[in-house]
C-alpha atoms as a PDB file:
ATOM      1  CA  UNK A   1       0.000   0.000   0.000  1.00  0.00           C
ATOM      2  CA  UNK A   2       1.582   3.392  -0.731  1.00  0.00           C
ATOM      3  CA  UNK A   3       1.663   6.337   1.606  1.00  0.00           C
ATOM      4  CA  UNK A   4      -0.546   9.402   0.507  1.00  0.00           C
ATOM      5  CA  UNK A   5       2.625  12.252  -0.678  1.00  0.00           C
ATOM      6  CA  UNK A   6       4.933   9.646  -1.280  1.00  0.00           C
ATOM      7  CA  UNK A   7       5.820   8.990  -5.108  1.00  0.00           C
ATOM      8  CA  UNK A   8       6.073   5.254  -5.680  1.00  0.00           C
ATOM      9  CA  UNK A   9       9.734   3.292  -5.939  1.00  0.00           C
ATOM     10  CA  UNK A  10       8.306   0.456  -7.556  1.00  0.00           C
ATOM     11  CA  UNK A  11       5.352   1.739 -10.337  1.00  0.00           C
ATOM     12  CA  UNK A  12       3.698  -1.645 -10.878  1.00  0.00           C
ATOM     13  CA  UNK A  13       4.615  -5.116 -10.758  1.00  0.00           C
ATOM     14  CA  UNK A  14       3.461  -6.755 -14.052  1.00  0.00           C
ATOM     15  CA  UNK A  15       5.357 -10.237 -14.743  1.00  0.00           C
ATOM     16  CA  UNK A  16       7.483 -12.528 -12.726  1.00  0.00           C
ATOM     17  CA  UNK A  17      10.506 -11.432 -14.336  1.00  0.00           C
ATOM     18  CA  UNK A  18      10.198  -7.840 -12.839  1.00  0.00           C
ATOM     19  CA  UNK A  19       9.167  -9.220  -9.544  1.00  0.00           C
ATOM     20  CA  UNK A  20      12.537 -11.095  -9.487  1.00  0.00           C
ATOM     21  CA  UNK A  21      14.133  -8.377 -10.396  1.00  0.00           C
ATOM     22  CA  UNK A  22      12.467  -6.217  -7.759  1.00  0.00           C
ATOM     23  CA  UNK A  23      13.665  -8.699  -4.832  1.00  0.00           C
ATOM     24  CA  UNK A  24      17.256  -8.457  -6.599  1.00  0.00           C
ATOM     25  CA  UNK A  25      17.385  -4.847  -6.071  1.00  0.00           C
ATOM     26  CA  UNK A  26      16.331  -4.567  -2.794  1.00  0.00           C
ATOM     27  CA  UNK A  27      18.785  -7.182  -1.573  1.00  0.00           C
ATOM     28  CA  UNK A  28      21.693  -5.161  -3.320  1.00  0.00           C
ATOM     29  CA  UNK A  29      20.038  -2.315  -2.253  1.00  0.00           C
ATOM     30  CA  UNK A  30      20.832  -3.585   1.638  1.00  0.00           C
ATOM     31  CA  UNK A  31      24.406  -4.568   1.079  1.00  0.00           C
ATOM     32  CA  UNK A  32      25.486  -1.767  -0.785  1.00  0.00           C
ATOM     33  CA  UNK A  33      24.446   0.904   1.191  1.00  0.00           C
ATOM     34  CA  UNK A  34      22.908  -0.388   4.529  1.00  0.00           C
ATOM     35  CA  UNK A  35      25.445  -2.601   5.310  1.00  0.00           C
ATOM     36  CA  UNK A  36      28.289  -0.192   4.401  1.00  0.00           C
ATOM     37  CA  UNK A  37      26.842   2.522   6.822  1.00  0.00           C
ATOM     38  CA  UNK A  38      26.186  -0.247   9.359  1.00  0.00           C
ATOM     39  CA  UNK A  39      29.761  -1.564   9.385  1.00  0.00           C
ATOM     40  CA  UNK A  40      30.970   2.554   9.483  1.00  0.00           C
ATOM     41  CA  UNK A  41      28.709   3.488  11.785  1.00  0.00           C
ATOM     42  CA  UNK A  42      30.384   0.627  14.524  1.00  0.00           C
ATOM     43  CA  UNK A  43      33.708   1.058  13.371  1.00  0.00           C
ATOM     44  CA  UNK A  44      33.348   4.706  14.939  1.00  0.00           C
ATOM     45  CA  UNK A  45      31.440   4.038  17.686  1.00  0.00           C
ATOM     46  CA  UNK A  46      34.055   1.172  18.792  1.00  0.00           C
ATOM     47  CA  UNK A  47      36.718   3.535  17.650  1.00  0.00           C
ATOM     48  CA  UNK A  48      35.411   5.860  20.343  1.00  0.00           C
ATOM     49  CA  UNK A  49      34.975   3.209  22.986  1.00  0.00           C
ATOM     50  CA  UNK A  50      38.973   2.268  22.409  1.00  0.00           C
ATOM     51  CA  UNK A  51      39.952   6.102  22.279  1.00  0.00           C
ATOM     52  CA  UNK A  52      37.576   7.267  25.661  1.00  0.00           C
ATOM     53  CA  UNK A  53      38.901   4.397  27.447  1.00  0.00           C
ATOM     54  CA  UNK A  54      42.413   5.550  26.714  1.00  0.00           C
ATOM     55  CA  UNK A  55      41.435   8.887  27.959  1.00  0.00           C
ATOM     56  CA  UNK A  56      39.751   7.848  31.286  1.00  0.00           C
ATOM     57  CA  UNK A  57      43.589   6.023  31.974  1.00  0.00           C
ATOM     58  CA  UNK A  58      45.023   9.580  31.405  1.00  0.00           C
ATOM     59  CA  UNK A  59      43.449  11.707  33.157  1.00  0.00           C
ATOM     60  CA  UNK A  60      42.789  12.328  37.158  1.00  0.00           C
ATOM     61  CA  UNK A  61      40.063  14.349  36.750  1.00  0.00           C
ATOM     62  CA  UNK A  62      37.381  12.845  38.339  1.00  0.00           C
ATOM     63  CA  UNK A  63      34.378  14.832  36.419  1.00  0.00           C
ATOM     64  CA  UNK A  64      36.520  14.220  33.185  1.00  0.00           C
ATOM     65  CA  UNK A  65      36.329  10.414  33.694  1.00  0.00           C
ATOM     66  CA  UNK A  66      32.404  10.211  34.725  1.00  0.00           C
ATOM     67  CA  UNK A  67      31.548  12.154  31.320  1.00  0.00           C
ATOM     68  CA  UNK A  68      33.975  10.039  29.603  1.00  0.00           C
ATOM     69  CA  UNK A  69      32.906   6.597  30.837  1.00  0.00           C
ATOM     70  CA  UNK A  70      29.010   7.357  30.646  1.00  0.00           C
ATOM     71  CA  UNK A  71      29.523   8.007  26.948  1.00  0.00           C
ATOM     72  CA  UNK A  72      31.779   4.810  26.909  1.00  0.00           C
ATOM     73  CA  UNK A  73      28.187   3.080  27.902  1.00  0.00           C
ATOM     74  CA  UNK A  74      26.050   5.003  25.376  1.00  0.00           C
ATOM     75  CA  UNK A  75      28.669   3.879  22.942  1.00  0.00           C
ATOM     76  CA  UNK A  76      28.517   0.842  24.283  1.00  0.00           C
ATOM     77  CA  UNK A  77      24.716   0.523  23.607  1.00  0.00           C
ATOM     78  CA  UNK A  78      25.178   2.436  20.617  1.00  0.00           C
ATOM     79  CA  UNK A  79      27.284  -1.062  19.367  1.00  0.00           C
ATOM     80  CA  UNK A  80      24.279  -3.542  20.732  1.00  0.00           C
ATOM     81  CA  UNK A  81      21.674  -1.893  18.881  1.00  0.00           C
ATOM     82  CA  UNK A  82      23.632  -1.703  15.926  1.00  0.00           C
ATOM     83  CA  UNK A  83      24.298  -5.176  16.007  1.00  0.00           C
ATOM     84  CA  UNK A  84      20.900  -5.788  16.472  1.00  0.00           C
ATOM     85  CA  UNK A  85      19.672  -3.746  13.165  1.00  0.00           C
ATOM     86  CA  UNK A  86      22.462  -5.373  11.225  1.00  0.00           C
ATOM     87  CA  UNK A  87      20.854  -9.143  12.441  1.00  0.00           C
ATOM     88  CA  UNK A  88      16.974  -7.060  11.902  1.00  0.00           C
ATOM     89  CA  UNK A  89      18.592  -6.290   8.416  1.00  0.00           C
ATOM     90  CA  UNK A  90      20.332  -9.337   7.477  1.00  0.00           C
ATOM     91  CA  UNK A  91      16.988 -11.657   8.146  1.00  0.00           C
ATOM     92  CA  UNK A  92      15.353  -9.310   5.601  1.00  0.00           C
ATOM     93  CA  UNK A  93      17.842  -9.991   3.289  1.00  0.00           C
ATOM     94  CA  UNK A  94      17.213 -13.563   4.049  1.00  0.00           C
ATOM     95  CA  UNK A  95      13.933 -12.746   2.795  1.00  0.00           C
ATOM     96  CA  UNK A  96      14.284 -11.373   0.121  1.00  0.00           C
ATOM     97  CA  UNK A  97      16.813 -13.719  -1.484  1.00  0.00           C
ATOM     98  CA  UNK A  98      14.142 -16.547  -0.789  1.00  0.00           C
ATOM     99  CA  UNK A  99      11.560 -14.643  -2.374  1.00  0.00           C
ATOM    100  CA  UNK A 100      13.376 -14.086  -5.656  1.00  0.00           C
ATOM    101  CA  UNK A 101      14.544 -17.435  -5.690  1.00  0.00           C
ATOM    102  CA  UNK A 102      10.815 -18.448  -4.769  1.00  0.00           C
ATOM    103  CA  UNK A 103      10.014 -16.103  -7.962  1.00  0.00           C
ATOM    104  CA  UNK A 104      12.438 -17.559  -9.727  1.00  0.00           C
ATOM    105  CA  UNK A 105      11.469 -21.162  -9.432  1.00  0.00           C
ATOM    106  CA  UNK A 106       8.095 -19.965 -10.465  1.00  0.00           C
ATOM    107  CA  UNK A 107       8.627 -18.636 -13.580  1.00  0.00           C
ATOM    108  CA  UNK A 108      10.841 -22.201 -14.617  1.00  0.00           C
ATOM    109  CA  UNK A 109       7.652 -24.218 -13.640  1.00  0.00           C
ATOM    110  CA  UNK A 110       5.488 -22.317 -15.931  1.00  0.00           C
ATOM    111  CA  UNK A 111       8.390 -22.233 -18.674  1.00  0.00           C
ATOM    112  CA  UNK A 112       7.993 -25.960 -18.751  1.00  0.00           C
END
């Protein structure tokens, strides 16, 4: 169903072949730009986990090291809920892969 305002991505689904080809593009559609913001996205936020840590070692400064080590926990959480999109993501990948090949071994049954 399409939201009122919102132009349509996919116009109209006519033949199997398109709705194959449909599930194809949403499943490169996931690695090559979800997953590649997913994977930056932790890389900084563990990045900042290794860097803050270093910092709270350094320093004496006891109001230094509670800021510091309560946004080591965001980041922390920041990593877990990440991780959980990326799984959130990956089983709609799943998904889609299985519907295309689902598609796919449609359209050779009614070639036959």
């Amino acid at each position: 169903m399409s939201q009122k305002g919102r132009e349509r991505i996919i116009q109209d689904i006519q033949t199997v072949d398109q709705a194959i080809k449909a599930e194809r593009d949403v499943e490169s559609g996931y690695h090559g730009v979800i997953e590649e913001n997913l994977s930056y996205w932790l890389a900084v936020e563990e990045d900042i986990i290794d860097s803050y840590s270093r910092l709270v070692k350094q320093t004496n400064n006891k109001k230094i090291k509670t800021t510091l080590t309560k946004m080591i926990e965001d980041s922390k959480n920041h990593v877990r809920i990440l991780t959980s999109i990326r799984k959130s993501f990956m089983k709609i990948m799943t998904d889609e892969q299985r519907h295309a090949k689902m598609l796919q071994e449609l359209e050779e049954e009614f070639r036959k």
